[in-house]
Protein backbone atom coordinates (compact mmCIF):
# COMPACT_ATOMS: atom_id res chain seq x y z
CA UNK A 1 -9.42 8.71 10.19
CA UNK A 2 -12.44 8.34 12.59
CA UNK A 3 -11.62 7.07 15.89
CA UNK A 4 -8.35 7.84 15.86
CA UNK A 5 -6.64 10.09 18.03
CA UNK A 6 -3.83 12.46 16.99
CA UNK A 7 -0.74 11.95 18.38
CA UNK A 8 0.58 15.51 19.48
CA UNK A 9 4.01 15.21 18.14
CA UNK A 10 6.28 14.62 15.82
CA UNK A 11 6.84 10.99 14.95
CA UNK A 12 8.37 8.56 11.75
CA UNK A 13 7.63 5.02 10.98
CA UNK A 14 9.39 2.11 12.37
CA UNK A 15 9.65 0.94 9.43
CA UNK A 16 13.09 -1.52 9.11
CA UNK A 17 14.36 -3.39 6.30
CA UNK A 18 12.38 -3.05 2.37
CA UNK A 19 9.30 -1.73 2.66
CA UNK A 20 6.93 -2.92 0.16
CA UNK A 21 4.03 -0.87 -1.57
CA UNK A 22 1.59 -1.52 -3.74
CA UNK A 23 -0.52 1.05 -5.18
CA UNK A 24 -3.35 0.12 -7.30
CA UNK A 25 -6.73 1.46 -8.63
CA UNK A 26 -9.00 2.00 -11.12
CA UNK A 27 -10.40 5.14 -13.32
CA UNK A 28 -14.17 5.46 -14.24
CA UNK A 29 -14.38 6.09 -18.31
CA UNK A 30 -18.26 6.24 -18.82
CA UNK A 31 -19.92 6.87 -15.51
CA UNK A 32 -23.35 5.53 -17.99
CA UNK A 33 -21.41 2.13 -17.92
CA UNK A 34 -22.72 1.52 -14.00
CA UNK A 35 -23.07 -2.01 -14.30
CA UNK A 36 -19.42 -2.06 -16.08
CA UNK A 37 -17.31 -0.46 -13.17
CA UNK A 38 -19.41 -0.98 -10.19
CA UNK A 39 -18.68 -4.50 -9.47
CA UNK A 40 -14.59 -3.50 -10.08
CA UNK A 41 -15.23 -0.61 -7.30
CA UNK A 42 -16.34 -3.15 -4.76
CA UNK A 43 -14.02 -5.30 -5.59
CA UNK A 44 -11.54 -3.77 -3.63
CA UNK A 45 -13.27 -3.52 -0.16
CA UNK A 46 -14.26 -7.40 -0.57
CA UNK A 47 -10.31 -8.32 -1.05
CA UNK A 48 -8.95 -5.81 1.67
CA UNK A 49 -11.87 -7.80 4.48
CA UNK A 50 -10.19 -10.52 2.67
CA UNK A 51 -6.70 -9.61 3.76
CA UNK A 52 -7.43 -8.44 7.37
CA UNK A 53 -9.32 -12.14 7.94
CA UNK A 54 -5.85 -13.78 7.13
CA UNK A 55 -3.15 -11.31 8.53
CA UNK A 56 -0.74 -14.19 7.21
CA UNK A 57 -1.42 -13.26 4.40
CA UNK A 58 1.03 -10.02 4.77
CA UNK A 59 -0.71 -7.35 3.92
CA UNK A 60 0.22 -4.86 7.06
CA UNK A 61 -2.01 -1.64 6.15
CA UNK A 62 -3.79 0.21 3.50
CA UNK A 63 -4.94 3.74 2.58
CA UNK A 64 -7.92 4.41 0.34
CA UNK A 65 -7.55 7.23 -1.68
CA UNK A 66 -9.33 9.09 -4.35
CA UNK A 67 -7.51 11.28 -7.16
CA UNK A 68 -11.18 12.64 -8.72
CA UNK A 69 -14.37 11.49 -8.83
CA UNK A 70 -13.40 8.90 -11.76
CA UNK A 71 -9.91 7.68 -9.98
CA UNK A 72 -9.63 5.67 -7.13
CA UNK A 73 -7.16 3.67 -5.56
CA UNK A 74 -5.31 1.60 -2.42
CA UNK A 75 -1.94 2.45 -0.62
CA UNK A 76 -1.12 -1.22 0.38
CA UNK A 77 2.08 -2.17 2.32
CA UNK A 78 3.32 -5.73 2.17
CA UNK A 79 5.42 -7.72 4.79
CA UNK A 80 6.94 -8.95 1.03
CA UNK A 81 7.02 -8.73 -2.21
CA UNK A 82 7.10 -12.31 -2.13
CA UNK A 83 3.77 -12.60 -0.10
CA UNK A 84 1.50 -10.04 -2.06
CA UNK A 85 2.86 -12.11 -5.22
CA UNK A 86 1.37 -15.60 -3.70
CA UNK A 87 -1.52 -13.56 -2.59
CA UNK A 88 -2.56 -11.86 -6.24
CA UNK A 89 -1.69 -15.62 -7.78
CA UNK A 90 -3.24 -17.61 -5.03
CA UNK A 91 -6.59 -19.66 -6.82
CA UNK A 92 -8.44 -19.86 -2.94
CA UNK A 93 -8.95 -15.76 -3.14
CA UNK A 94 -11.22 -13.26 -4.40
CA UNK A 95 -8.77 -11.22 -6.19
CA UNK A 96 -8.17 -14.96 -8.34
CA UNK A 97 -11.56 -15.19 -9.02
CA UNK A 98 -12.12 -11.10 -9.50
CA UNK A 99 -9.52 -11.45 -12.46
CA UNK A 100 -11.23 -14.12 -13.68
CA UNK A 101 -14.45 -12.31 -14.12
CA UNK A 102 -12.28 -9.49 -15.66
CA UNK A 103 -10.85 -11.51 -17.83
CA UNK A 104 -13.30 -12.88 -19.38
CA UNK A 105 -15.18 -10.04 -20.14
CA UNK A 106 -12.36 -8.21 -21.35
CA UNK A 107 -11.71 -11.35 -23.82
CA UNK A 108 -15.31 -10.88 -25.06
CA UNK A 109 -14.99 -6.93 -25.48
CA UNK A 110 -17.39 -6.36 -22.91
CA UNK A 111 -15.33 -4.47 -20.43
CA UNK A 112 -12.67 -2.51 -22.98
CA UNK A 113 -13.17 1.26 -22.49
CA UNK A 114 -15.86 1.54 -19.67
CA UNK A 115 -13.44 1.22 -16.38
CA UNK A 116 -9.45 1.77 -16.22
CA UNK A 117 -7.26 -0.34 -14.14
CA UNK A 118 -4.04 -0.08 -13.38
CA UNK A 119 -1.17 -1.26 -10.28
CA UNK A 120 2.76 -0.46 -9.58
CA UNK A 121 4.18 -2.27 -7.51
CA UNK A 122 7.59 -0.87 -5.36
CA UNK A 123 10.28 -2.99 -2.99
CA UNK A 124 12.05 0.24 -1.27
CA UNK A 125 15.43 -0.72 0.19
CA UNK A 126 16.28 0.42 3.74
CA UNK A 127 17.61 3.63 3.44
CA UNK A 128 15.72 4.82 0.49
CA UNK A 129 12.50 6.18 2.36
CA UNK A 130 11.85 8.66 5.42
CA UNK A 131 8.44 9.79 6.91
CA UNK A 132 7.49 12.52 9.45
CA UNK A 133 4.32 12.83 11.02
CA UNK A 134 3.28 16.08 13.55
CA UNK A 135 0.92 16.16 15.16
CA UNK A 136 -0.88 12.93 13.14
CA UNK A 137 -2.27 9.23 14.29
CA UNK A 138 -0.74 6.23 13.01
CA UNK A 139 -1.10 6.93 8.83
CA UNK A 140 0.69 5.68 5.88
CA UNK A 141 3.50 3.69 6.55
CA UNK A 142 3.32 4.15 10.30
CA UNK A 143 0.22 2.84 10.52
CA UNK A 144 1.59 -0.12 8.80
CA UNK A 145 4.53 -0.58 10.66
CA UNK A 146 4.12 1.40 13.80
CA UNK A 147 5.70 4.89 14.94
CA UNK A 148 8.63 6.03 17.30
CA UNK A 149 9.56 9.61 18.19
CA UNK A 150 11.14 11.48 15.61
CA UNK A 151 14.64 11.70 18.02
CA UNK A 152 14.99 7.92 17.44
CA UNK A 153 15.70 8.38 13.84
CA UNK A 154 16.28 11.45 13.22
CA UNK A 155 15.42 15.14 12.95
CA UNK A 156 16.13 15.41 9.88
CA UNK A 157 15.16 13.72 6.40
CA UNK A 158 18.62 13.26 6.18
CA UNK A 159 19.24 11.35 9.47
CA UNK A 160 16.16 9.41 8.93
CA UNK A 161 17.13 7.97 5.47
CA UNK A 162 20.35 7.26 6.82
CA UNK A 163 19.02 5.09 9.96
CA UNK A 164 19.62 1.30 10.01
CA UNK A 165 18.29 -1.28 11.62
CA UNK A 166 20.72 -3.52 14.02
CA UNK A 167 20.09 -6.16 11.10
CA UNK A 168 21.67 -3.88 8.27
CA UNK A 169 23.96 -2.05 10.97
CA UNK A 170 25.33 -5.78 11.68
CA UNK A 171 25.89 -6.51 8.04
CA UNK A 172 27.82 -3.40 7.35
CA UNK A 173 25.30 -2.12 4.47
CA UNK A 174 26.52 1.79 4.08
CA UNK A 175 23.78 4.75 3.89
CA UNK A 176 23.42 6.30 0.49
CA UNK A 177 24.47 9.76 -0.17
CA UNK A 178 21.28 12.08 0.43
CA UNK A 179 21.10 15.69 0.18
């Protein structure tokens, strides 16, 4: 993370309410097939410059990550589920006219085989995730959502998933059980 400065302690996201995450990628099958894969590689880039042009769009942050030298892929937290759905299904965006293309060429057999691509998509209820972060800049989820001191949710994984927001706190919604 160039540019960024560590933050010399220990912090966890302020992250309230569902998080969403989207994870997706793609896997190189025939690194011959250049001119198959390529364009699906930089692909990705175009529609996250997309995103940060339109923050109303919702996407918050990202990660880029790489499994092996055929796998790569995108940590991507949402505001919504319900905005990354009107984003992927939106016909004014490159990720529209990116599936298009893929389409297509998958219809005419000209893709099959050569590059792998593949998405999950999560909604994670309040309660159900905890970070930590020592000695770290804003990454992940914090840099998504921001980061407080560790004290203000807890020092422990346990405290942390059981932290609610005043909106949750107000509505009476109990913490899981965690271990």
């Amino acid at each position: 993370m160039p540019g960024k400065s560590a933050t010399a302690a220990r912090t966890t996201a302020a992250a309230e309410g569902d998080v969403t995450v989207l994870l997706i990628g793609m896997r190189i099958n025939h690194f011959w097939a250049v001119h198959h894969w390529l364009p699906v590689l930089l692909a990705m880039p175009r529609m996250l410059r997309e995103l940060a042009k339109d923050p109303e769009r919702g996407l918050l942050g990202h990660v880029l990550l790489t499994a092996s030298p055929r796998t790569y892929y995108v940590v991507q937290y949402w505001e919504s589920k319900e905005k990354l759905y009107r984003y992927a299904h939106s016909p004014d965006t490159f990720h529209h006219r990116a599936w298009a293309i893929i389409n297509r060429k998958e219809r005419k057999g000209k893709i099959r085989g050569h590059v792998g691509l593949w998405h999950e998509s999560y909604v994670v209820p309040e309660g159900s995730y905890e970070s930590i972060y020592a000695d770290m800049p804003a990454f992940g989820l914090a840099a998504a959502h921001g980061q407080v001191p560790l004290e203000q949710r807890g020092m422990r994984a346990r405290d942390r998933f059981a932290y609610r927001s005043k909106e949750q706190a107000a509505a009476g919604e109990e913490a899981p059980d965690r271990v």
